[in-house]
Protein backbone atom coordinates (compact mmCIF):
# COMPACT_ATOMS: atom_id res chain seq x y z
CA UNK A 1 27.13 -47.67 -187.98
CA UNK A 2 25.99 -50.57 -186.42
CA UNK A 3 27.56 -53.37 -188.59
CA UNK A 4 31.57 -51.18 -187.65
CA UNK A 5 30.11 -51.15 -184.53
CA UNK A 6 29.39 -54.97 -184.38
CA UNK A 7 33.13 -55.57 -186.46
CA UNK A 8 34.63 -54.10 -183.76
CA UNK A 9 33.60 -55.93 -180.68
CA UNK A 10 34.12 -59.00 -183.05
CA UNK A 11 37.65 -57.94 -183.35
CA UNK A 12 38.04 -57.05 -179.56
CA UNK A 13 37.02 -60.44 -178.37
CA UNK A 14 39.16 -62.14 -181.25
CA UNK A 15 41.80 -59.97 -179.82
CA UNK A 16 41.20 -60.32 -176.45
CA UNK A 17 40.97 -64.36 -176.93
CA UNK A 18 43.97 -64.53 -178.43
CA UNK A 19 46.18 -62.14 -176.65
CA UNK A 20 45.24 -64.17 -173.31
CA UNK A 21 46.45 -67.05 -174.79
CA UNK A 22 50.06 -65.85 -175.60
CA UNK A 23 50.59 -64.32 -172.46
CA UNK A 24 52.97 -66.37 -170.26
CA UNK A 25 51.77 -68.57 -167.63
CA UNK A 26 52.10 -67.39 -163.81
CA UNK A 27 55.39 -69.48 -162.29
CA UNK A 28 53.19 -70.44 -159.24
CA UNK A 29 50.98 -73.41 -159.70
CA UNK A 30 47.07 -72.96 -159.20
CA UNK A 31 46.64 -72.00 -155.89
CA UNK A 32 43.79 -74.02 -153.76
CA UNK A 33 40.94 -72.94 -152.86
CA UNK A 34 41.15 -69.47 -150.19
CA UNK A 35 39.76 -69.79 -146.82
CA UNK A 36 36.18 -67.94 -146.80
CA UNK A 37 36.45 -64.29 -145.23
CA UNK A 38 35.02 -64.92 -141.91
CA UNK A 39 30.76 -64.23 -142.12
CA UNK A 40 30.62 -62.26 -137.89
CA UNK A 41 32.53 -59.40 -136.17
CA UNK A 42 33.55 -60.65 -132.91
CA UNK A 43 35.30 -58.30 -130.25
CA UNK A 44 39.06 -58.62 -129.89
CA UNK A 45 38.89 -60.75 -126.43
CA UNK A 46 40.83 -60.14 -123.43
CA UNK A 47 41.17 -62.14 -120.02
CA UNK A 48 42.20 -61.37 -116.52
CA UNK A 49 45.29 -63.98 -114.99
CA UNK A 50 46.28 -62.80 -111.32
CA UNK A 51 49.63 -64.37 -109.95
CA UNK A 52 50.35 -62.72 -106.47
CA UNK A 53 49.35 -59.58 -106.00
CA UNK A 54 49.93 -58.57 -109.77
CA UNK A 55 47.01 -59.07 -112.30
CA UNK A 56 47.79 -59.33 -116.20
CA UNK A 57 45.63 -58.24 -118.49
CA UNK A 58 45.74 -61.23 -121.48
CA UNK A 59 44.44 -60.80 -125.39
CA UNK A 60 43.72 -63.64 -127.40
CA UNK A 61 45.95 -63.68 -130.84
CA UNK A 62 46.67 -66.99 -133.12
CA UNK A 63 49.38 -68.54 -133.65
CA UNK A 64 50.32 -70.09 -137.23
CA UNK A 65 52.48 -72.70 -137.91
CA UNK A 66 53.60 -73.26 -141.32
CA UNK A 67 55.06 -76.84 -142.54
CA UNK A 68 57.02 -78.24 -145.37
CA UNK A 69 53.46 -78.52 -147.93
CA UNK A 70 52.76 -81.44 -150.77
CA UNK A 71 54.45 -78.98 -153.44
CA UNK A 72 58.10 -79.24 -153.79
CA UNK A 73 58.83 -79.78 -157.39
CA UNK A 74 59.24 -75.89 -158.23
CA UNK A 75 61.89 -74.86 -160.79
CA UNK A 76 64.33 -72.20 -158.99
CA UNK A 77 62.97 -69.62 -160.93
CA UNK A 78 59.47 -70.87 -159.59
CA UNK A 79 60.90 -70.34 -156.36
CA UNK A 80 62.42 -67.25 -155.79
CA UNK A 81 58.69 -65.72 -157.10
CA UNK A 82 57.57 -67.48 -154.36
CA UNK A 83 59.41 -66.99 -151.85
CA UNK A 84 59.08 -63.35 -153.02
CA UNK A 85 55.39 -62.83 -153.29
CA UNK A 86 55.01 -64.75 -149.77
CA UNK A 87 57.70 -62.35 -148.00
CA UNK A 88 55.86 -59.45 -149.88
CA UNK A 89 52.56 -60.89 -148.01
CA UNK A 90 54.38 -60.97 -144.64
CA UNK A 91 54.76 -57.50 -145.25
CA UNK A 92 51.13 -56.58 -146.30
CA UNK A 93 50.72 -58.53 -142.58
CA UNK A 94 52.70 -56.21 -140.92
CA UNK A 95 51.87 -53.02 -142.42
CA UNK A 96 48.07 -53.31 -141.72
CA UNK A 97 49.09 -53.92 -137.70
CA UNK A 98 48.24 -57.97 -138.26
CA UNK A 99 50.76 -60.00 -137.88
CA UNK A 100 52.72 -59.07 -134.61
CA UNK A 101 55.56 -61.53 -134.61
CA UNK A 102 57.38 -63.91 -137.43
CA UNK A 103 60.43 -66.04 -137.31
CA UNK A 104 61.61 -69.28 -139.10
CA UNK A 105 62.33 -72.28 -137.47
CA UNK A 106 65.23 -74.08 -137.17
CA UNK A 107 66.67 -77.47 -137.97
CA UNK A 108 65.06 -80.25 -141.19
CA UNK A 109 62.05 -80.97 -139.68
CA UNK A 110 58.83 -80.23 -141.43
CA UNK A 111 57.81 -76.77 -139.47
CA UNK A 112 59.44 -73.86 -141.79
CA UNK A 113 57.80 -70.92 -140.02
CA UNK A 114 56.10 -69.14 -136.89
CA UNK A 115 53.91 -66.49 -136.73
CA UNK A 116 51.93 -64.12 -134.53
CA UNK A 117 48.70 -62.98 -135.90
CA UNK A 118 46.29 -60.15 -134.16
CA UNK A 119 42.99 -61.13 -135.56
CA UNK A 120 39.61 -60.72 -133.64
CA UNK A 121 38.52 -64.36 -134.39
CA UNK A 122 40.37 -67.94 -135.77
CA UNK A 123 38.71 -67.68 -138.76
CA UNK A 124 40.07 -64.52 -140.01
CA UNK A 125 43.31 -65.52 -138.80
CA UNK A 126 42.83 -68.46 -141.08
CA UNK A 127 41.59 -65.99 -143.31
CA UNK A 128 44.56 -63.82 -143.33
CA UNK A 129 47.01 -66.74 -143.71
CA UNK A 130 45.40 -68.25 -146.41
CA UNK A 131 45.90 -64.66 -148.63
CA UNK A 132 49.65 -66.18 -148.34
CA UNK A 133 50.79 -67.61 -152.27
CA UNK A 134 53.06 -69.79 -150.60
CA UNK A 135 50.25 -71.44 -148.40
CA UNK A 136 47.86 -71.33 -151.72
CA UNK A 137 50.52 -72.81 -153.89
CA UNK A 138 50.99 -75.65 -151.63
CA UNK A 139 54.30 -74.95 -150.57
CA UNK A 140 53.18 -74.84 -146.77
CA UNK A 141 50.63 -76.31 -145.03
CA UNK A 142 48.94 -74.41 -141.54
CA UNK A 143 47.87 -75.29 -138.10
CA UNK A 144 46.42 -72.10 -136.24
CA UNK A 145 45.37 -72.13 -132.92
CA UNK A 146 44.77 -69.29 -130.09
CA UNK A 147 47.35 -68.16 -128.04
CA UNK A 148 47.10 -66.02 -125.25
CA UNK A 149 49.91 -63.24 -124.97
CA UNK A 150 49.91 -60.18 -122.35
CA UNK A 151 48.64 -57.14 -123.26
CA UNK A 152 51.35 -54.02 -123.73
CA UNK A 153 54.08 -56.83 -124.47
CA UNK A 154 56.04 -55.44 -127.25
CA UNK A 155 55.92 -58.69 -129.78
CA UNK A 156 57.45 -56.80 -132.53
């Protein structure tokens, strides 16, 4: 029992080895390494700004810009997947209430994209946009920085 037992992982790792092998290579090059998840819990952070006799009630979100990256060699094929699997990721933004405003930018310079993030602290929104392929594959590079935006605006 124990030597068909032992033949049989034998065969499952021969298997496994080999099946790994022949499957086809993802289209998106290796992606760098991910942003660690941030390591505290801050509270989302608001701040008072009176003009007149009207007082706003601000929230901190980040802002990320996205520029042209170091990878532009991609096959077209390469790039649709891409392009797919980073709108796909703008959606998973969305969905979960993160990312309250996107847009692209215009004109040939190097900044391709905006966005709006809702994240209680920098490093989650660094966090968050480093989940992107396209940033991982190299195909953008990010700046984020804090923006304050009024509260009850509708950014979306």
């Amino acid at each position: 029992m124990r030597s068909r037992l032992l033949l049989f992982l034998l065969f499952l790792g021969i298997y496994t080895s080999v099946w790994a092998q022949l499957m086809p290579k993802s289209p998106v090059p290796a992606p760098a390494a991910p942003a660690p998840a941030p390591k505290t819990t801050p509270q989302i952070q608001f701040m008072q700004m009176q003009m007149g006799d009207t007082i706003y009630l601000l929230k901190k979100y980040f802002l990320c810009l996205l520029r042209r990256g170091p990878v532009r060699n991609l096959s077209q094929k390469e790039l649709e997947t891409l392009s797919r699997y980073h709108q796909d990721h703008l959606k998973w933004l969305g969905d979960t209430k993160k990312l309250c405003m996107a847009g692209l930018m215009e004109g040939e310079g190097d900044m391709r994209e905006m966005l709006i993030l809702s994240a209680l602290s920098q490093e989650e929104a660094e966090h968050l946009i480093w989940q992107d392929p396209a940033v991982r594959a190299g195909r953008f590079t990010v700046e984020v920085m804090p923006w304050w935006g009024p509260v009850g605006s509708k950014l979306y």
